[in-house]
Each structure stands twice: as structure tokens, then as C-alpha cells.
C-alpha atoms as a PDB file:
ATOM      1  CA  UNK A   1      -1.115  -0.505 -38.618  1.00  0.00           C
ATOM      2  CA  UNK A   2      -3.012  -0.551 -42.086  1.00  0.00           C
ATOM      3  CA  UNK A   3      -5.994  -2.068 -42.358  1.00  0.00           C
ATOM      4  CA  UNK A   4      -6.607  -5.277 -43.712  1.00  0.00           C
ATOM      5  CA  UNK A   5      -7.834  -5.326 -47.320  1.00  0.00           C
ATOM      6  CA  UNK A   6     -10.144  -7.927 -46.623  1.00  0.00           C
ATOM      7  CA  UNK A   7     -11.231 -10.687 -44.115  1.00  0.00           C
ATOM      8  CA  UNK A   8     -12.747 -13.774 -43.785  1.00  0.00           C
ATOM      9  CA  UNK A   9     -13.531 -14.229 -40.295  1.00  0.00           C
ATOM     10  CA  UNK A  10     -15.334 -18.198 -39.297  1.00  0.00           C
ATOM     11  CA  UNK A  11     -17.481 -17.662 -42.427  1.00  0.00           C
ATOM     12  CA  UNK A  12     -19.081 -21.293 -43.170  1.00  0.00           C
ATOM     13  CA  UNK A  13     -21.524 -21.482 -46.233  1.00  0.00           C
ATOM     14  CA  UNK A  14     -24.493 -23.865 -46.876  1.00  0.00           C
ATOM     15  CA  UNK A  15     -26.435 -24.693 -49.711  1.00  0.00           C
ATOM     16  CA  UNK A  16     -29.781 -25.776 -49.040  1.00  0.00           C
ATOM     17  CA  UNK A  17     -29.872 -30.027 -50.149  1.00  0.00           C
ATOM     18  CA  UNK A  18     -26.206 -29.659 -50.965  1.00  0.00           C
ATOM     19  CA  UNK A  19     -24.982 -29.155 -47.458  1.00  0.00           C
ATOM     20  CA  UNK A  20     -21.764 -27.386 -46.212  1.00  0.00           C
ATOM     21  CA  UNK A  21     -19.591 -26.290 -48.743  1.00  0.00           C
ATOM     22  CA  UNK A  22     -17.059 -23.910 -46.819  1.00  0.00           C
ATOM     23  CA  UNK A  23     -15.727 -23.122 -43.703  1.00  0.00           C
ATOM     24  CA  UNK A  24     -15.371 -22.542 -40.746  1.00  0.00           C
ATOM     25  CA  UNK A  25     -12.469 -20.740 -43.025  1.00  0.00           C
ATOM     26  CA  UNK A  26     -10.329 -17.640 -41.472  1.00  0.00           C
ATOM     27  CA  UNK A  27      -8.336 -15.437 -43.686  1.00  0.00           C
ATOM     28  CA  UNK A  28      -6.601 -11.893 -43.810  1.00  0.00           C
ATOM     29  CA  UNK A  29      -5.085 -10.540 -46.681  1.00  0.00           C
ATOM     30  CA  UNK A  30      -2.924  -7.292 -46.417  1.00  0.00           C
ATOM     31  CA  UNK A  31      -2.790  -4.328 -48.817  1.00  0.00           C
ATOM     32  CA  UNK A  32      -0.500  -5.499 -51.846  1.00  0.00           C
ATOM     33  CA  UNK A  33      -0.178  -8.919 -50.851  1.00  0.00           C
ATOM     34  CA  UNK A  34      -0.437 -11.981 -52.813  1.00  0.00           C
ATOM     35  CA  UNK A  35      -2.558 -14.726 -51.427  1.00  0.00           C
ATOM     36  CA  UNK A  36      -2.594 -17.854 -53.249  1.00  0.00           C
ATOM     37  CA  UNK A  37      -5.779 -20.650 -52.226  1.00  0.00           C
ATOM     38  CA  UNK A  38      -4.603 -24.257 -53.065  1.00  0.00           C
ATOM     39  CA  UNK A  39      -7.129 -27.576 -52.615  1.00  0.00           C
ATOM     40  CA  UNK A  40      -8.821 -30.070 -54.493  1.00  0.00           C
ATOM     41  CA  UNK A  41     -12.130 -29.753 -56.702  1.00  0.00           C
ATOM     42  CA  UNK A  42     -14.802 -28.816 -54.216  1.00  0.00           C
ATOM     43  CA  UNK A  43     -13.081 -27.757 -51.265  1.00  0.00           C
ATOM     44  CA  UNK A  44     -14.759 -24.393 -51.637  1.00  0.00           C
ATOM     45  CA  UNK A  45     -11.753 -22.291 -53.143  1.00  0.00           C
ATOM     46  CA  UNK A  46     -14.697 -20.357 -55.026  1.00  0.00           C
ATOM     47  CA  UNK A  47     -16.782 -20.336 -52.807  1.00  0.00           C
ATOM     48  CA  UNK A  48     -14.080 -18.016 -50.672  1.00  0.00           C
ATOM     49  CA  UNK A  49     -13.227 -15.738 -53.552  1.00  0.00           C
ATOM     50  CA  UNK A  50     -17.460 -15.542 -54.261  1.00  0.00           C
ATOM     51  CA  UNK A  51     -17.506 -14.190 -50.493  1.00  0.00           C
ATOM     52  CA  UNK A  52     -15.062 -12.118 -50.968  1.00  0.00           C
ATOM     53  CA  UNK A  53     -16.420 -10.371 -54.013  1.00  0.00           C
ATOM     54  CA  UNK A  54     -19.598  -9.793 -52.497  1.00  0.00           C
ATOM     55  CA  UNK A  55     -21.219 -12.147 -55.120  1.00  0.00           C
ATOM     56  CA  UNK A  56     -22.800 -14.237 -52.490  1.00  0.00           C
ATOM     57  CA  UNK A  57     -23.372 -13.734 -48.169  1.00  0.00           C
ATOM     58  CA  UNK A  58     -21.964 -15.976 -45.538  1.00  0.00           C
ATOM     59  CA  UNK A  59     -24.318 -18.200 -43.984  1.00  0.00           C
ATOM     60  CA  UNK A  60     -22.151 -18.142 -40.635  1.00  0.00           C
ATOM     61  CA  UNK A  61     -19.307 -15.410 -39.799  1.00  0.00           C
ATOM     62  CA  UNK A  62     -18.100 -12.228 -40.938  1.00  0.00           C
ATOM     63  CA  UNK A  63     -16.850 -10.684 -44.365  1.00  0.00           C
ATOM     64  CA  UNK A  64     -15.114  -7.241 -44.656  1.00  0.00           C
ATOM     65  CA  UNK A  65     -13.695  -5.351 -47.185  1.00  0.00           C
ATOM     66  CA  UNK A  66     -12.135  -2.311 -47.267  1.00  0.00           C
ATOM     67  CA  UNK A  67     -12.114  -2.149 -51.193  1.00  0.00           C
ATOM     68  CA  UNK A  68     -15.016  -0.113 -51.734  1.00  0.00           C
ATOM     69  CA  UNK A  69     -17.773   0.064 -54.652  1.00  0.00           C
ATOM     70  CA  UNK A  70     -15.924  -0.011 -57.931  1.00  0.00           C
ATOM     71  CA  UNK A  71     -12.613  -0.880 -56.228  1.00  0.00           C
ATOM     72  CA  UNK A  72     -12.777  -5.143 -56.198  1.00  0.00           C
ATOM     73  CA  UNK A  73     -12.091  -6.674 -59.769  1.00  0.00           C
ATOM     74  CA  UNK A  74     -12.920 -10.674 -60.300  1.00  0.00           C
ATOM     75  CA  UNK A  75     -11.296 -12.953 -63.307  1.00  0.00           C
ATOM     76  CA  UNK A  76     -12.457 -15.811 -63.993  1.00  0.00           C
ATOM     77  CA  UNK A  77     -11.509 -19.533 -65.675  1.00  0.00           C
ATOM     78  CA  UNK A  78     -13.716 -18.330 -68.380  1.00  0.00           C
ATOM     79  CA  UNK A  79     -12.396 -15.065 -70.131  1.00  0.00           C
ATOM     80  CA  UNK A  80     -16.872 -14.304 -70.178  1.00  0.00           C
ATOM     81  CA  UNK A  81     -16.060 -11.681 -72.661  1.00  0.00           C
ATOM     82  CA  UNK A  82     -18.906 -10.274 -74.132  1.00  0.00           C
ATOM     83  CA  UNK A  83     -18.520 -11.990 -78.200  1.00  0.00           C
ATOM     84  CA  UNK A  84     -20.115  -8.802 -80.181  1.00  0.00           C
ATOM     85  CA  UNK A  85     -18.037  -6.175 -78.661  1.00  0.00           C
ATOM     86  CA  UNK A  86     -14.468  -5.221 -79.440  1.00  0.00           C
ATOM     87  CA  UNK A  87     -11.687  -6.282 -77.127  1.00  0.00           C
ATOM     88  CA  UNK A  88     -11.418  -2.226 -76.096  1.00  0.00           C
ATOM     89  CA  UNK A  89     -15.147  -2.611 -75.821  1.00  0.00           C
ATOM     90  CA  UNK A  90     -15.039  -4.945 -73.298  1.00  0.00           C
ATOM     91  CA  UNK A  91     -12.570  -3.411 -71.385  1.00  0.00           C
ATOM     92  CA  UNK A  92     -14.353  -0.225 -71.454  1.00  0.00           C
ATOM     93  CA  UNK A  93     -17.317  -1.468 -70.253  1.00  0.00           C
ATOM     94  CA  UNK A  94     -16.737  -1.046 -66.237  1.00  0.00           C
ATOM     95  CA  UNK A  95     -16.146   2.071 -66.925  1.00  0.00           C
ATOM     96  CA  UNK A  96     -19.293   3.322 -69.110  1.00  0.00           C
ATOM     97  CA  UNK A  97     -21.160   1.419 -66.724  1.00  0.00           C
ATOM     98  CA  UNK A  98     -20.178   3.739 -63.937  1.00  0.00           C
ATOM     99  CA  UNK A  99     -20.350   6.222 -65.725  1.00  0.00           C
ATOM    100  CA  UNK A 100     -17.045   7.457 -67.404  1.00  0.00           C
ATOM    101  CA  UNK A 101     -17.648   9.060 -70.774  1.00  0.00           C
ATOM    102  CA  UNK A 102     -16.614   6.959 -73.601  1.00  0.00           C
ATOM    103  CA  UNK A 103     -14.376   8.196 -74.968  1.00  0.00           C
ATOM    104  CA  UNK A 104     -12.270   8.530 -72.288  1.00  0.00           C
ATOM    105  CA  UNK A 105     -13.515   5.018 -71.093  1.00  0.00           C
ATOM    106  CA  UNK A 106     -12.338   3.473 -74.755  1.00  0.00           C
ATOM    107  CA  UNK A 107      -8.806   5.538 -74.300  1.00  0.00           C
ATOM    108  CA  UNK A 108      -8.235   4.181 -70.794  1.00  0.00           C
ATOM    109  CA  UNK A 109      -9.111   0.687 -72.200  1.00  0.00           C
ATOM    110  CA  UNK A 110      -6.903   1.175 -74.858  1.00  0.00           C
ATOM    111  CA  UNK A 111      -3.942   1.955 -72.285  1.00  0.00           C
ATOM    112  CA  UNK A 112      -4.961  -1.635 -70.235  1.00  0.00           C
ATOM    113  CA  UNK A 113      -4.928  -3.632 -73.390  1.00  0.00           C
ATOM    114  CA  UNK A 114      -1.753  -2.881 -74.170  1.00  0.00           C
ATOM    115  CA  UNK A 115      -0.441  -3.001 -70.785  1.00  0.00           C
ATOM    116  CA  UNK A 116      -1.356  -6.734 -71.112  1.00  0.00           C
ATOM    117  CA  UNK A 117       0.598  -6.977 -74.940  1.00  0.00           C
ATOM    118  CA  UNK A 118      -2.752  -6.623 -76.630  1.00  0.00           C
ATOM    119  CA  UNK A 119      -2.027  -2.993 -78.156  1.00  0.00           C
ATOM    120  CA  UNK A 120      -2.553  -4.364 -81.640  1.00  0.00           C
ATOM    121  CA  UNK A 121      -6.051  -6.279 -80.730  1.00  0.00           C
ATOM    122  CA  UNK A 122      -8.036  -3.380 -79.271  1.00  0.00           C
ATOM    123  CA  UNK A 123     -10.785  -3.637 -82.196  1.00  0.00           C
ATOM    124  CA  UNK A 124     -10.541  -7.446 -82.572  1.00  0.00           C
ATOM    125  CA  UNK A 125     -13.963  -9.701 -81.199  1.00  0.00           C
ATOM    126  CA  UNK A 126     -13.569 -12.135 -78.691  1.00  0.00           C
ATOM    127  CA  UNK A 127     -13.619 -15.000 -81.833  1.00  0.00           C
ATOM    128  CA  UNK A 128     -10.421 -13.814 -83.643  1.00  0.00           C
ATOM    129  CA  UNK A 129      -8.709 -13.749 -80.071  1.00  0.00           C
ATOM    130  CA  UNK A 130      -6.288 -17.383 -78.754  1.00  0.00           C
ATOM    131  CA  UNK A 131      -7.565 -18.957 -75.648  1.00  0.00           C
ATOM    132  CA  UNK A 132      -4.366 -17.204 -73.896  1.00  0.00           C
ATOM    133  CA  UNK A 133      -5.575 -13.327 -75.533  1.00  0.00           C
ATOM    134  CA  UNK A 134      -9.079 -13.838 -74.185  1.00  0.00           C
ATOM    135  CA  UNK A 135      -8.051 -14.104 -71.039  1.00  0.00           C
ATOM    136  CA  UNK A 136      -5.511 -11.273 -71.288  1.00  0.00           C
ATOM    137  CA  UNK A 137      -8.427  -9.489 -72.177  1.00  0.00           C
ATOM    138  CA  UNK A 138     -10.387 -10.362 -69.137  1.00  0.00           C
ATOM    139  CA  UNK A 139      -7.112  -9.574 -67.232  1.00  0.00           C
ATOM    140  CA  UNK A 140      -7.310  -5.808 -68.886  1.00  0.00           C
ATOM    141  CA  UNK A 141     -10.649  -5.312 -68.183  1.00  0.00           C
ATOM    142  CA  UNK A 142      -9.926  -6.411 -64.542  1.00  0.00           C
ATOM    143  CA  UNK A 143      -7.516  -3.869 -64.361  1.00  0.00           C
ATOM    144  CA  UNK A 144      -8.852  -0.806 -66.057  1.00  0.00           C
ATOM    145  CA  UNK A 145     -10.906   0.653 -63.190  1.00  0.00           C
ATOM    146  CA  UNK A 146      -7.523   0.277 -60.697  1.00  0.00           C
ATOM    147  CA  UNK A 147      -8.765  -2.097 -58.360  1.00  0.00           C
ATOM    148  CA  UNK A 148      -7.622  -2.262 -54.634  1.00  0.00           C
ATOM    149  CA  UNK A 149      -8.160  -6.044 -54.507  1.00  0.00           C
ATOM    150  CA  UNK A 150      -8.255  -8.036 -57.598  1.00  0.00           C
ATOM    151  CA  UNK A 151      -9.794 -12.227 -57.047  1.00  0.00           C
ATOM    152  CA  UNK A 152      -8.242 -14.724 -60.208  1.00  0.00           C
ATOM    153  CA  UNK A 153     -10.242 -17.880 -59.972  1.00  0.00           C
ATOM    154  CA  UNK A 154      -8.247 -19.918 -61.483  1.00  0.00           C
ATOM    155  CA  UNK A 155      -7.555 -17.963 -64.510  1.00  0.00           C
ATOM    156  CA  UNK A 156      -4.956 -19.882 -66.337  1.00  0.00           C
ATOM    157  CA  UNK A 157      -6.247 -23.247 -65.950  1.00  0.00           C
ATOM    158  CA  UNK A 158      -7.271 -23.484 -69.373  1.00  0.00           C
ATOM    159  CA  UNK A 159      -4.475 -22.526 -71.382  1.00  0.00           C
ATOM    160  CA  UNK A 160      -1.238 -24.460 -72.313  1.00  0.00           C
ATOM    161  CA  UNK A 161       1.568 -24.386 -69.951  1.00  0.00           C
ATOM    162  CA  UNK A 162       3.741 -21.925 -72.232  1.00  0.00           C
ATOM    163  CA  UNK A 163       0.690 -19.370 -72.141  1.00  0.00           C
ATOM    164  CA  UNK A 164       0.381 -20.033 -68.313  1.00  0.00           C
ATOM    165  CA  UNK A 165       4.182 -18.945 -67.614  1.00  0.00           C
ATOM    166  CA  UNK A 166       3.571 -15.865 -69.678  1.00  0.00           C
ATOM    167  CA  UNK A 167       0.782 -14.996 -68.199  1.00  0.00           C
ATOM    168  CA  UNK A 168       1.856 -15.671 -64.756  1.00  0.00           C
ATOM    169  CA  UNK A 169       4.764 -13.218 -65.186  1.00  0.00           C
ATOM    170  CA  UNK A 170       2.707 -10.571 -66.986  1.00  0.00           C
ATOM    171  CA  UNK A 171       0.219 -10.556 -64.219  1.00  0.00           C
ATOM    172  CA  UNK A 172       3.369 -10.242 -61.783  1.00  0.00           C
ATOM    173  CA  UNK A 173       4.862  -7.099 -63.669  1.00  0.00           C
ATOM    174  CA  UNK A 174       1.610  -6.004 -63.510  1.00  0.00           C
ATOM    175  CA  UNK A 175       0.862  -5.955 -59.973  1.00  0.00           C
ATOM    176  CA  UNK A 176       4.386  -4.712 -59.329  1.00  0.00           C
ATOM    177  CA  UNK A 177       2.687  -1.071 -60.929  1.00  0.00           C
ATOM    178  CA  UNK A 178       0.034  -0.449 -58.906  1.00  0.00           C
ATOM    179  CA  UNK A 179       0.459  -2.994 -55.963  1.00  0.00           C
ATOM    180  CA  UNK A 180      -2.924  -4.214 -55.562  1.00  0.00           C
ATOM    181  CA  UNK A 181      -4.179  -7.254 -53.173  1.00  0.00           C
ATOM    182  CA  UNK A 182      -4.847 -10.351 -55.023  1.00  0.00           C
ATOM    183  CA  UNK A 183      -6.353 -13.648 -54.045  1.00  0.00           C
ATOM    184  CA  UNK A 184      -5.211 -16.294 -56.846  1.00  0.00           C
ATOM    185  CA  UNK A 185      -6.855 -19.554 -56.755  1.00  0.00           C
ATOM    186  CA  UNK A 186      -5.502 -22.500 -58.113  1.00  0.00           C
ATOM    187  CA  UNK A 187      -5.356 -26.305 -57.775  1.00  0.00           C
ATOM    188  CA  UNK A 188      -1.480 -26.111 -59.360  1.00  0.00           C
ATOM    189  CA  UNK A 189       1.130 -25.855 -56.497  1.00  0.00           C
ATOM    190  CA  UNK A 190       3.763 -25.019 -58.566  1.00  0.00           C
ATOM    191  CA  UNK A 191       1.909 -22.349 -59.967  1.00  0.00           C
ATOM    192  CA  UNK A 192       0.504 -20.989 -56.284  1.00  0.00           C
ATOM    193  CA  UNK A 193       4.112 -20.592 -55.304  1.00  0.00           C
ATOM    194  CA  UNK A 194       5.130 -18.910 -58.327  1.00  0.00           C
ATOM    195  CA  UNK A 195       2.501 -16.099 -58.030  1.00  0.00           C
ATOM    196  CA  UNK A 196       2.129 -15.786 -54.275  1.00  0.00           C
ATOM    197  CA  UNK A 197       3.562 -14.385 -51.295  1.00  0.00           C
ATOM    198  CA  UNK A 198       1.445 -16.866 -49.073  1.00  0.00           C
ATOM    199  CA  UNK A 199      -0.265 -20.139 -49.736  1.00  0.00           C
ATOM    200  CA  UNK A 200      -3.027 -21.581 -48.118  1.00  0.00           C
ATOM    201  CA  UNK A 201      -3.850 -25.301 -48.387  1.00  0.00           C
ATOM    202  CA  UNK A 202      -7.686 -25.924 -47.737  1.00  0.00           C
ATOM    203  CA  UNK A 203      -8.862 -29.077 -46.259  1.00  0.00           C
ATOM    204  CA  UNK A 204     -11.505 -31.117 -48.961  1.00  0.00           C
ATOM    205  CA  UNK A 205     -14.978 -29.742 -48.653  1.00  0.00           C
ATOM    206  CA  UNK A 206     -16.805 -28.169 -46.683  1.00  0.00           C
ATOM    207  CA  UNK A 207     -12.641 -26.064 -46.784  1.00  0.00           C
ATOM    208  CA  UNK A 208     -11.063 -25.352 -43.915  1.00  0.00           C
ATOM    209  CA  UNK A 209      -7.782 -24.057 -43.536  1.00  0.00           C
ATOM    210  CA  UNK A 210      -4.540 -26.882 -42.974  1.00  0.00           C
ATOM    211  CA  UNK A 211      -2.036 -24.535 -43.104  1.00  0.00           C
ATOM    212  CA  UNK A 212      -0.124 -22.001 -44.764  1.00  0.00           C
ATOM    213  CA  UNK A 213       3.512 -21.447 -45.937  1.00  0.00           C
ATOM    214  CA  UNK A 214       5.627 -17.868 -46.610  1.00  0.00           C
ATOM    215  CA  UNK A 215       7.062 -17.489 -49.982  1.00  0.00           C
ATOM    216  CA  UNK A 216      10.475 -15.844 -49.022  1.00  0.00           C
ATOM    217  CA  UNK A 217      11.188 -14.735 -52.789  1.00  0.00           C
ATOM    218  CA  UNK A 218      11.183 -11.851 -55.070  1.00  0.00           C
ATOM    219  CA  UNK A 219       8.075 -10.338 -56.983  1.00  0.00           C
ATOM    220  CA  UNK A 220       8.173 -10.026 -59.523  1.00  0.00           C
ATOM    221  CA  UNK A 221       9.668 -13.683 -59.889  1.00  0.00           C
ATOM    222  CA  UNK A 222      13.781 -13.541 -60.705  1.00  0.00           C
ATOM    223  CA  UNK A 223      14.285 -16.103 -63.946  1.00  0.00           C
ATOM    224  CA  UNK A 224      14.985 -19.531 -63.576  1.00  0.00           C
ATOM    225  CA  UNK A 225      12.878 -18.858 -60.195  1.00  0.00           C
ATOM    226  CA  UNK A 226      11.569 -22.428 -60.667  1.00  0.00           C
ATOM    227  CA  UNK A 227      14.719 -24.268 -60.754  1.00  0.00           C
ATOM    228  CA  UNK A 228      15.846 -23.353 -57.773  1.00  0.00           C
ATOM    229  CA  UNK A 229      16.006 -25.189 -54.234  1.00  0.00           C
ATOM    230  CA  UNK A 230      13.674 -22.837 -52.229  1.00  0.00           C
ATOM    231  CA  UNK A 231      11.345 -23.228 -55.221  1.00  0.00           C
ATOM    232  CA  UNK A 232      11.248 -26.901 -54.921  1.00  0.00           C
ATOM    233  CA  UNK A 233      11.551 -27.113 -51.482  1.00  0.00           C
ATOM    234  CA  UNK A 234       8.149 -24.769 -51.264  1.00  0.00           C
ATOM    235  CA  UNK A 235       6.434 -26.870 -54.072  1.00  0.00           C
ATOM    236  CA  UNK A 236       6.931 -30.285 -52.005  1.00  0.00           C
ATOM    237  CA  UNK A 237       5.894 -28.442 -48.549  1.00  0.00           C
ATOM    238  CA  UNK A 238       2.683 -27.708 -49.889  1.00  0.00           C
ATOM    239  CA  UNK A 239       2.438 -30.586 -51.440  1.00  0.00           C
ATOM    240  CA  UNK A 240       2.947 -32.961 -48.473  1.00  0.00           C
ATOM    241  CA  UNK A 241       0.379 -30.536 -46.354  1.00  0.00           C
ATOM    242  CA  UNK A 242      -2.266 -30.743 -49.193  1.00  0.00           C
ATOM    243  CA  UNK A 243      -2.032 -34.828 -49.283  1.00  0.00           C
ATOM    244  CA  UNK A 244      -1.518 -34.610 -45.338  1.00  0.00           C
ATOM    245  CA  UNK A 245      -5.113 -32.605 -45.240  1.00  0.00           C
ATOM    246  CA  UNK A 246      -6.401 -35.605 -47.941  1.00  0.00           C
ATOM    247  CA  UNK A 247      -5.726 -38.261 -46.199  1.00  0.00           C
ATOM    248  CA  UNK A 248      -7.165 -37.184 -42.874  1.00  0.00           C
ATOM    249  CA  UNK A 249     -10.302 -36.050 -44.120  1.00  0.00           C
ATOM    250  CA  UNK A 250     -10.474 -39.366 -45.671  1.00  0.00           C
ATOM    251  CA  UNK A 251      -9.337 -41.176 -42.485  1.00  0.00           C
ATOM    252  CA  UNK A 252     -12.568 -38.831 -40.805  1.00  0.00           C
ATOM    253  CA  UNK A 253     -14.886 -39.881 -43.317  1.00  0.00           C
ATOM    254  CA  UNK A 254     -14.080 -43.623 -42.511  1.00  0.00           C
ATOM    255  CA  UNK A 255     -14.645 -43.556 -39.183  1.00  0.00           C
END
């Protein structure tokens, strides 16, 4: 059996004055699987994806990765491109940092860019890029050291909802190259079961897990994908587990 990209195993996490903010939380995410986290505002979706980057420790349970040094890739909401480099600049920049020559670091860069339909924008600054190249950008920078597990925190939550479907479809051609494990979070159900293979509906904060449901589709996505019954049927699942998980926490609070 392979082994698990990555797991989350009881991991709670507590702020000092702020309390608990995740957890206990459980997950396992495969090799090439798409795992989508869906909840409301301060359930601790980020707080998850921080755990699994290795941005922050646990406070309680275990985190393991098999992705080693180099091999984990984070986007965030904000593209956080650096605004006096070049888009290829930026890109390149995991690279020189671990010490690829430049040269080869800018070509490589040049390749991701226009993997993500950027080809013409390689020497353009962060200010002459849209909202939707920026992160495209960020996406290609992501991308350019070949990651085994890549984290989107809610990358496309910013952008208009013409961008977001292009985007969303990119990213999905994308991962159809290399296959890599992603973790996409999102507080859009529609758009969790359009990327992912799994969804899992956190509880509100501190997150636990209510529940997850199989995406028994295609990747990358067939057209009129969203128009169809399993689609919908999917959507409104999650949707009626995510206001089930609402309401009881509220009901808990209450009593």
C-alpha cells in the first residue's frame, strides 16, 4: 500500500488568550488525491493547511508528511508576489533560493508561467498583472519546484466568478500532468466539489470533522460538469451537512 502523503492524526491547536482553534481534526490524504476543506470563517480550515505545511506545530496530536524539504508548495488568498521583481522572477525564486543556477532557474520559470497562460507576462511586475494573473503567478511559482503536495488556501476567493472557473479548470489540467496531492480550501461548496475528489465539512471552531462525501466524477472536470444531477445532488449534500454541523454547534453553545 503507498504511503499516505500526509496526515493529520487528533491534532488540536491553541492559541494562548484566544483558546482552541482546531481539532481534535483527523485527516489522510493519498498520493494524487484531491482533498477539498469546506466550513465557515474560523473553523480552522487554515489552521489545518498551516499544520500541514509545517508553518506552525500541533499543540496536541501528530503531523506527517512524506513530502520532503523542497517538495510541499502553499498558495495563498493573496497572490504575496514580491512587487519589484518580474513575474519569471518570482517564479524563479524557490529555485535560486535552493540553489538552482539562474539561469536555468529563470528558464524553468519561464516553462511554469506559461504552463499557467502567462507565456507573454514573464517580464511584467506584479502591478501591470489582473487580480486573476497574480494569482496565476503565485500558482506558477507553486508549481515550478514539482511539488508532491501542493495546499491552496482559498486561492480564488478574490477574483470574479469568470476568473474562478478558469482558474479552477487550469489548476485541474494542471494537476492532471504531474498528479500531485492537493488540499484546496474553500468556504464555496460548489467550488469544493468542482475541484475535489473528497470533501470534508468542518464543524465551526475549534474544526472538527462532520463528515465527508466522494466525488464520483472525472478530473479533469467533463464540460457542463456543473449542470448536471450528480453535481447538484453533491452541492446540496454538503450543503445540508455543513448547516447540519451549524446548527448543532449552535444548539451546544446554548445549552
Amino acid at each position: 500500500m503507498t504511503e499516505p502523503v500526509a496526515t493529520l492524526s487528533a491534532v488540536e491547536v491553541e492559541y494562548p488568550g484566544r483558546g482552541k482553534a482546531l481539532g481534535p481534526f483527523d485527516m489522510t490524504l493519498a498520493a494524487g488525491e484531491i482533498v477539498a476543506l469546506v466550513g465557515p470563517s474560523g473553523c480552522g480550515k487554515s489552521t489545518a493547511l498551516r499544520l500541514l505545511a509545517g508553518l506552525e506545530p500541533p499543540t496536541r496530536g501528530a503531523v506527517r508528511r512524506a513530502a520532503g524539504r523542497g517538495e510541499t508548495a502553499v498558495v495563498f488568498q493573496a497572490p504575496t508576489l514580491a512587487p519589484w521583481l518580474s513575474a519569471a522572477a518570482n517564479v524563479s525564486l524557490p529555485l535560486e533560493l535552493s540553489g538552482v543556477a539562474r539561469p536555468q532557474a529563470r528558464a524553468r520559470a519561464a516553462e511554469a508561467l506559461a504552463r499557467v497562460g502567462l507565456a507573454a507576462a514573464v517580464k511584467a511586475r506584479p502591478a501591470q498583472l489582473s487580480g486573476g494573473m497574480a494569482m496565476r503567478a503565485s500558482l506558477a511559482r507553486a508549481l515550478v519546484t514539482g511539488p508532491k503536495l501542493l495546499l491552496l488556501d482559498e486561492p480564488f476567493a478574490a477574483l470574479d466568478e469568470i476568473t474562478r472557473r478558469a482558474l479552477a479548470d487550469d489548476l485541474l489540467a494542471i494537476w492532471n500532468e504531474a498528479r500531485p496531492a492537493i488540499v484546496f480550501v474553500t468556504h464555496n461548496v460548489e467550488e469544493a466539489v468542482y475541484m475535489a475528489g473528497r470533501v470534508i465539512v468542518m464543524t465551526p471552531g475549534p474544526g472538527r470533522s462532520a463528515g465527508e462525501t466522494v466525488i464520483d466524477a472525472p478530473a479533469p472536470r467533463p464540460p457542463g460538469f456543473r449542470a448536471t444531477a450528480d453535481f447538484r445532488h453533491a452541492a446540496e449534500a454538503i450543503s445540508e451537512r455543513l448547516a447540519a454541523a451549524t446548527r448543532d454547534a449552535a444548539m451546544g453553545a446554548a445549552a
